[in-house]
C-alpha atoms as a PDB file:
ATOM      1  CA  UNK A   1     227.571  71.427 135.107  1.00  0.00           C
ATOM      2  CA  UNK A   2     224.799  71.264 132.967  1.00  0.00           C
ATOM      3  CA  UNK A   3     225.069  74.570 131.422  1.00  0.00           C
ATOM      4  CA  UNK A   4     222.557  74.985 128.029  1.00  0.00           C
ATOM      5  CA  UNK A   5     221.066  71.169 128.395  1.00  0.00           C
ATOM      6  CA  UNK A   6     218.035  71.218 126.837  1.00  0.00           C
ATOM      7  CA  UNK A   7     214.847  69.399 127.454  1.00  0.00           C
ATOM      8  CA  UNK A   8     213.890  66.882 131.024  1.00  0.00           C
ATOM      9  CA  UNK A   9     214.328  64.100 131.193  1.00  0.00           C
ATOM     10  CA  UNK A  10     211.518  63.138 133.956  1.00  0.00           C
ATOM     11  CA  UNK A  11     213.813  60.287 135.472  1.00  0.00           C
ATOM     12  CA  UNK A  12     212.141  58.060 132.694  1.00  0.00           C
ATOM     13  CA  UNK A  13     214.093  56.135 129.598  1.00  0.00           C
ATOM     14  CA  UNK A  14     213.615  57.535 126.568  1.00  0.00           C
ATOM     15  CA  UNK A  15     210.715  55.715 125.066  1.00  0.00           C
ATOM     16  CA  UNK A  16     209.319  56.111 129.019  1.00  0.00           C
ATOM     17  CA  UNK A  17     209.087  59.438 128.361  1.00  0.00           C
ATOM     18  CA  UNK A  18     208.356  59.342 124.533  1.00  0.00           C
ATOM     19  CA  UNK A  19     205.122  57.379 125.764  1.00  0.00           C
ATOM     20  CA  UNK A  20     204.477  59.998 128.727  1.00  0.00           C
ATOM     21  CA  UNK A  21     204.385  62.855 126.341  1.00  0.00           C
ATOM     22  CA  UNK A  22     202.023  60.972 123.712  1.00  0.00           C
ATOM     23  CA  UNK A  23     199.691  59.998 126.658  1.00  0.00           C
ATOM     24  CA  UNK A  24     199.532  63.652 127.779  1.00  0.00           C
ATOM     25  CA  UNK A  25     199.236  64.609 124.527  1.00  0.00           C
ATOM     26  CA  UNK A  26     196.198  63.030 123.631  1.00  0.00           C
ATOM     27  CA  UNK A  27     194.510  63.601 127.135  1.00  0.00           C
ATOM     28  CA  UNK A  28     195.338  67.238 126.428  1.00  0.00           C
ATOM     29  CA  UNK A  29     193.510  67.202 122.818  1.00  0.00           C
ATOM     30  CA  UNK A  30     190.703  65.385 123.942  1.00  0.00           C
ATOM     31  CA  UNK A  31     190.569  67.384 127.467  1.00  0.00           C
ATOM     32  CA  UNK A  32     191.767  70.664 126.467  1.00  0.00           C
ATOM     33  CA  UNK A  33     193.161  70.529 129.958  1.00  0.00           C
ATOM     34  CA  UNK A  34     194.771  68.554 132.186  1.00  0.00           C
ATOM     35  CA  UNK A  35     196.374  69.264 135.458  1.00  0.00           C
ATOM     36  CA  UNK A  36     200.041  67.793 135.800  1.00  0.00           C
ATOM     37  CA  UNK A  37     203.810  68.393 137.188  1.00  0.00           C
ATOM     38  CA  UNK A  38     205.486  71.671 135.815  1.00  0.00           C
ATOM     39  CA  UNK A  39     208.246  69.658 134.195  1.00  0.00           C
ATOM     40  CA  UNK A  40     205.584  67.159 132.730  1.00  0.00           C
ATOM     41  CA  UNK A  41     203.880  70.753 131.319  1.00  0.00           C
ATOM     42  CA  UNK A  42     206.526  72.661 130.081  1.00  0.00           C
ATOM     43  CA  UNK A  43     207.624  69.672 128.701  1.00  0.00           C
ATOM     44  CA  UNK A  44     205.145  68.931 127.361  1.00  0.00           C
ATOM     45  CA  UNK A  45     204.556  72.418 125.539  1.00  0.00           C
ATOM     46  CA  UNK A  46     207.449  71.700 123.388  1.00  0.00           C
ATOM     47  CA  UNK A  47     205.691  68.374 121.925  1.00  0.00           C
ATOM     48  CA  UNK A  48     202.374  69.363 121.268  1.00  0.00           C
ATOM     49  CA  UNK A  49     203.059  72.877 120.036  1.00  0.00           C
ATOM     50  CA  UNK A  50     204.880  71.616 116.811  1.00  0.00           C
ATOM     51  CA  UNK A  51     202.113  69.136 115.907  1.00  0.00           C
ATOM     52  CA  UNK A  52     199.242  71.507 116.104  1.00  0.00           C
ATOM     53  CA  UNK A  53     201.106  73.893 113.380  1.00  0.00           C
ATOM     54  CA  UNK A  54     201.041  70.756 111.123  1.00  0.00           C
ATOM     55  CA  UNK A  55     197.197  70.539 112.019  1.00  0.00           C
ATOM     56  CA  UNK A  56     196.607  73.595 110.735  1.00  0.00           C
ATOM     57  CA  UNK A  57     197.051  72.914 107.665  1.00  0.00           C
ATOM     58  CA  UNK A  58     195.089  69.466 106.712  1.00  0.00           C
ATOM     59  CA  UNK A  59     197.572  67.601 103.894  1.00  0.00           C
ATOM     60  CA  UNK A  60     198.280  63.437 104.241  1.00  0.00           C
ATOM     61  CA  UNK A  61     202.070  64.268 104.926  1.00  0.00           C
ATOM     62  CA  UNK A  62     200.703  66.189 107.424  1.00  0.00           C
ATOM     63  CA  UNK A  63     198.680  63.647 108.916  1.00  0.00           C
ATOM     64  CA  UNK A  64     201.133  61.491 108.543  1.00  0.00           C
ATOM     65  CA  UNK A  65     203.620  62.912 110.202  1.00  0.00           C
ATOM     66  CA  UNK A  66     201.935  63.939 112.780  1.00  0.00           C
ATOM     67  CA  UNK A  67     200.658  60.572 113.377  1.00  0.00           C
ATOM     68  CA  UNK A  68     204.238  59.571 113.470  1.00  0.00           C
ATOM     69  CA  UNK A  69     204.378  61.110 116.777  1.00  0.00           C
ATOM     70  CA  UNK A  70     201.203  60.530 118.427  1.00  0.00           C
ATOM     71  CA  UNK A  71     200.276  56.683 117.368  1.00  0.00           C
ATOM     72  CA  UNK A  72     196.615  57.304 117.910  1.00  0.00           C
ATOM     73  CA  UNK A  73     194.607  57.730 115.071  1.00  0.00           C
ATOM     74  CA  UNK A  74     191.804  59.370 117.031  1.00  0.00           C
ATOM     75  CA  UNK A  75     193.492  62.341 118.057  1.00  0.00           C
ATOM     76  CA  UNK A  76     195.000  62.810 114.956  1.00  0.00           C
ATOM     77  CA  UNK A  77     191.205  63.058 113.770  1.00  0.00           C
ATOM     78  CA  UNK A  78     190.405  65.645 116.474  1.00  0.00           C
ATOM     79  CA  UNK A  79     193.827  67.388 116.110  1.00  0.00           C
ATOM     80  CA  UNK A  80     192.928  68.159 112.229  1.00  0.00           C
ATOM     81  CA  UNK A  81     189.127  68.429 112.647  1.00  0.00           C
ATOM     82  CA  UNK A  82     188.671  70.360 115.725  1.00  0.00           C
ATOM     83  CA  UNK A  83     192.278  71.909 117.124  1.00  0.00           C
ATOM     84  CA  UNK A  84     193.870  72.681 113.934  1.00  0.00           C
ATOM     85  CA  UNK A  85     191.283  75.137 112.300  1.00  0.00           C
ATOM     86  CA  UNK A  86     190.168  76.925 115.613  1.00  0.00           C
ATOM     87  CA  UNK A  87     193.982  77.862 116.009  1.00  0.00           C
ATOM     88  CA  UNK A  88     194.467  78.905 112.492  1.00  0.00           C
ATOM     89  CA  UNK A  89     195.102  82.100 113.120  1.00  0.00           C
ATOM     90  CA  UNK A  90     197.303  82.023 116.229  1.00  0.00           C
ATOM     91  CA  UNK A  91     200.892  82.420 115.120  1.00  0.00           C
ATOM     92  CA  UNK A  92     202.226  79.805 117.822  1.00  0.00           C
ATOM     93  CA  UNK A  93     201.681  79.885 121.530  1.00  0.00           C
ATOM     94  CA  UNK A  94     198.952  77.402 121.291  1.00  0.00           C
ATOM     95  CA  UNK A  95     198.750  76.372 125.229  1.00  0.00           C
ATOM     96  CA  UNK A  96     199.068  77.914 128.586  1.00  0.00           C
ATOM     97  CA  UNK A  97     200.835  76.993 131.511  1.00  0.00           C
ATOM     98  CA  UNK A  98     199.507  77.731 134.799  1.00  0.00           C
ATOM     99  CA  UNK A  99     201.053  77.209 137.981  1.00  0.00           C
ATOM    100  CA  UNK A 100     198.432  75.271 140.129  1.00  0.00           C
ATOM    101  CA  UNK A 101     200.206  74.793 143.797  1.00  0.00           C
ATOM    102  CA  UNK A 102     201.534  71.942 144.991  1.00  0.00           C
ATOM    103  CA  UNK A 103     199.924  68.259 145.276  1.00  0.00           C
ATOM    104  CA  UNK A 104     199.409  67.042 148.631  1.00  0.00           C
ATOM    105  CA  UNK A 105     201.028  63.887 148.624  1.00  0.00           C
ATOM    106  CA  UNK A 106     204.959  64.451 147.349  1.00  0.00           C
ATOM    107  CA  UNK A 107     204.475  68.240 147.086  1.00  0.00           C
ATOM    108  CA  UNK A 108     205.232  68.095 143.863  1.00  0.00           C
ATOM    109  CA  UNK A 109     204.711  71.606 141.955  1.00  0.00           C
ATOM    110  CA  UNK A 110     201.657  70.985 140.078  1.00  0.00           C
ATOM    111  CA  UNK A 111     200.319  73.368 136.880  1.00  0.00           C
ATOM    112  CA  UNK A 112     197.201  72.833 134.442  1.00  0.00           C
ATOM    113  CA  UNK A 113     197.755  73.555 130.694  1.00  0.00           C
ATOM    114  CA  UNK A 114     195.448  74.199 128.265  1.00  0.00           C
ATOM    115  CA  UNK A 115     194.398  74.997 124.802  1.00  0.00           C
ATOM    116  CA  UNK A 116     193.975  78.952 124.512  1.00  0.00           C
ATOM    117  CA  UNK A 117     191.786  79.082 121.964  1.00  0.00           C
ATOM    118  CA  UNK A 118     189.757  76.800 124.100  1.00  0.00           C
ATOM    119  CA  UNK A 119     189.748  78.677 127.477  1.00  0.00           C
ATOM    120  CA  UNK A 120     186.128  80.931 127.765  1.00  0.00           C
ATOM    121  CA  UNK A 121     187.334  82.187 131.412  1.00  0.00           C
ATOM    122  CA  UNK A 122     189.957  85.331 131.077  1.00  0.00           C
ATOM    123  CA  UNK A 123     193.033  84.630 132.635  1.00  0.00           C
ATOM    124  CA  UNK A 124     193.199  87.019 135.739  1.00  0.00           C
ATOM    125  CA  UNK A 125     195.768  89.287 134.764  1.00  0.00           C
ATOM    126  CA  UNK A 126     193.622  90.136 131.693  1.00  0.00           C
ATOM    127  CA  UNK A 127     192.204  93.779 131.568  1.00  0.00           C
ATOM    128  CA  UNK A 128     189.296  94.700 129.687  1.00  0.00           C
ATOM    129  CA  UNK A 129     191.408  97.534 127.931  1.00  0.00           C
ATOM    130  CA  UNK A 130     193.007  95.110 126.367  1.00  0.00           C
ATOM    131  CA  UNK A 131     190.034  93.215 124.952  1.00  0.00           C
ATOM    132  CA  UNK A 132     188.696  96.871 123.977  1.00  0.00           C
ATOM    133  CA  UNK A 133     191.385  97.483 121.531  1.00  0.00           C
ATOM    134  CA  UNK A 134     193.265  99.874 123.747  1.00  0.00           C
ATOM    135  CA  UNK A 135     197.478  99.469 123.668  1.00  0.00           C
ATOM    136  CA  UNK A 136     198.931  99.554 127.006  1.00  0.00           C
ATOM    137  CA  UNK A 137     201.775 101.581 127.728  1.00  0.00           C
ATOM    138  CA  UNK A 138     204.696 101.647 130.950  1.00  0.00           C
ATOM    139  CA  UNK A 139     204.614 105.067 130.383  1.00  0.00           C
ATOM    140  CA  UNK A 140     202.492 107.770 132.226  1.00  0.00           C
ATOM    141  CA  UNK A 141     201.265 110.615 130.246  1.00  0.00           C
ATOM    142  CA  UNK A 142     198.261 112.502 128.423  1.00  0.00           C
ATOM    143  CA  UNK A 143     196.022 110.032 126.758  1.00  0.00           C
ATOM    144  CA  UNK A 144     194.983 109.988 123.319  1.00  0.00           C
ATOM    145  CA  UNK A 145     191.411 110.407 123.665  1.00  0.00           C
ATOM    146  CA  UNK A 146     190.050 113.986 123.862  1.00  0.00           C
ATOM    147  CA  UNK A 147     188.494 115.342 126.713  1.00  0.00           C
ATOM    148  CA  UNK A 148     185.647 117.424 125.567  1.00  0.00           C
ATOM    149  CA  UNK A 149     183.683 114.167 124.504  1.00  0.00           C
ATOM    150  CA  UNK A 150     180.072 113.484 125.955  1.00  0.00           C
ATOM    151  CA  UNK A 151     181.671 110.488 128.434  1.00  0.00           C
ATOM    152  CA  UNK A 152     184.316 112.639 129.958  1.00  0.00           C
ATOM    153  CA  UNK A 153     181.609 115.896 130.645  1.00  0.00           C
ATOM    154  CA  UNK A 154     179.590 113.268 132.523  1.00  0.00           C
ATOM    155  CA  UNK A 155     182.732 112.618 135.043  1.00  0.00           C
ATOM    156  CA  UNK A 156     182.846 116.774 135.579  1.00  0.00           C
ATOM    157  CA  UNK A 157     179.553 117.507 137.045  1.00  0.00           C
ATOM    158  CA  UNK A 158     179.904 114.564 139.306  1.00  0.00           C
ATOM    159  CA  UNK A 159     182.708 115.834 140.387  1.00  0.00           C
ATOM    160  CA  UNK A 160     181.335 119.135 141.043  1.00  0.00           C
ATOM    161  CA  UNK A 161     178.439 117.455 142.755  1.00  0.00           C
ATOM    162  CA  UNK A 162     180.669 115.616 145.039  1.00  0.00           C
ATOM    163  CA  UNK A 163     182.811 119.031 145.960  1.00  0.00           C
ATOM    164  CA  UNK A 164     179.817 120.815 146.711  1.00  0.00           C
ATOM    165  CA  UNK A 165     178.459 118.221 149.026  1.00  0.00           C
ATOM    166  CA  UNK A 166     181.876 118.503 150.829  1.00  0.00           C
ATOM    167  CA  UNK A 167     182.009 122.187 150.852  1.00  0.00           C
ATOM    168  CA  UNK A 168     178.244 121.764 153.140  1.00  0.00           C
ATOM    169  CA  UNK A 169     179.909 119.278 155.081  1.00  0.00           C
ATOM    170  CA  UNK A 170     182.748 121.714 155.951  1.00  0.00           C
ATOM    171  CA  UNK A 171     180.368 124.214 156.344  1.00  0.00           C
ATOM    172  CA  UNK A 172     178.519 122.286 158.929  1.00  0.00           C
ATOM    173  CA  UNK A 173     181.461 121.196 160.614  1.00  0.00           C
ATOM    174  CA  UNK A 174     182.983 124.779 161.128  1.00  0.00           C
ATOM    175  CA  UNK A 175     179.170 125.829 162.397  1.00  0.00           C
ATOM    176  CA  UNK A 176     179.784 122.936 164.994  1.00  0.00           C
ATOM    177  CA  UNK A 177     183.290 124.109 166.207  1.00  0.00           C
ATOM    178  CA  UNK A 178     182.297 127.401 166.360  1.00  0.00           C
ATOM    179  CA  UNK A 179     179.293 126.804 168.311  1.00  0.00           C
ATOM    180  CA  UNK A 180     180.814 124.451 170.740  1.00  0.00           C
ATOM    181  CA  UNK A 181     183.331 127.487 171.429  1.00  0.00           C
ATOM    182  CA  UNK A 182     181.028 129.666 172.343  1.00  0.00           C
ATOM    183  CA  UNK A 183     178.881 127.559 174.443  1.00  0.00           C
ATOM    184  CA  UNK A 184     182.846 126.679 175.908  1.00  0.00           C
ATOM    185  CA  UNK A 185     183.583 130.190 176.471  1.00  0.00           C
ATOM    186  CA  UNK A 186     180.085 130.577 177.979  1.00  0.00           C
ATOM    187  CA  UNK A 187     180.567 128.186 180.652  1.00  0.00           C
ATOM    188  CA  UNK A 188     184.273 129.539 181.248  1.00  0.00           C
ATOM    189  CA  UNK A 189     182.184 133.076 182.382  1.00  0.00           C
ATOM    190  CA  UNK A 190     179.852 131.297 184.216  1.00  0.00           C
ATOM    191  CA  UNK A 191     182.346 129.750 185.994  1.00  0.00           C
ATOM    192  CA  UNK A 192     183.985 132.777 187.395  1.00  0.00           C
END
């Protein structure tokens, strides 16, 4: 049983997979992102996560270390120069993965990640009450806002609008059904 294993190992040797992750890696800092397995992503997550918190704050150890990992002394440029300040103020959770279906070939469960603080398009679960400031509860109840405010007047004389229009159509409607029994009962007398 493999109970609390961490980590994939991609059915690669270790420095296979060391390798994999440094390619995808830098594809993913200069790309800001890539479409790949789930396992390759997730995996993936846990290597590149680490090194942009070093980014964020530009030192040599930094660099160095950092370095350490990705042997490619152009994405260590763009991690510190671009990557590393944009994210500055994100406490963690620096990517995104997103399921993407699967690929054609193998059927192989495919996903893209990417940078958030790169992504312009919301994801679509994203409301616009939360970009608005509002907090989101599970619970139903009053709301906090007041009601006599100029927005929420607006709302009640539409309303009002809209009953009165059905009232006339119900009025017009019971005209009809009354009129069609009488001309009913009409031809019921004519008839005998």
């Amino acid at each position: 049983m493999r109970h609390g294993v961490k980590g994939r190992k991609l059915s690669r040797t270790a420095a296979h997979r060391k390798t994999t992750m440094q390619s995808l890696s830098m594809a993913l800092i200069r790309e800001h992102r890539i479409v790949t397995t789930l396992a390759k992503a997730k995996e993936l997550r846990g290597f590149i996560e680490p090194l942009i918190t070093r980014a964020k704050e530009d030192s040599h150890h930094n660099r160095r270390q950092v370095f350490s990992s990705l042997q490619n002394k152009d994405a260590v440029t763009t991690l510190f120069t671009e990557v590393g300040p944009k994210s500055k103020d994100r406490p963690g959770g620096y990517t995104r993965v997103i399921k993407a279906g699967h690929r054609k070939g193998d059927g192989a469960e495919l996903a893209v990640i990417e940078l958030v603080d790169y992504n312009d398009i919301k994801p679509e679960g994203a409301s616009s009450d939360a970009s608005s400031g509002k907090k989101k509860t599970r619970r139903a109840g009053k709301s906090n806002t007041p009601t006599t405010t100029k927005a929420s007047s607006k709302p009640k004389k539409e309303e009002k609008e809209v009953e009165a229009k059905v009232e006339e159509v119900s009025d017009a409607e019971e005209e009809k059904t009354e009129v069609k029994a009488d001309t009913e009962e009409s031809s019921e007398e004519e008839k005998k």
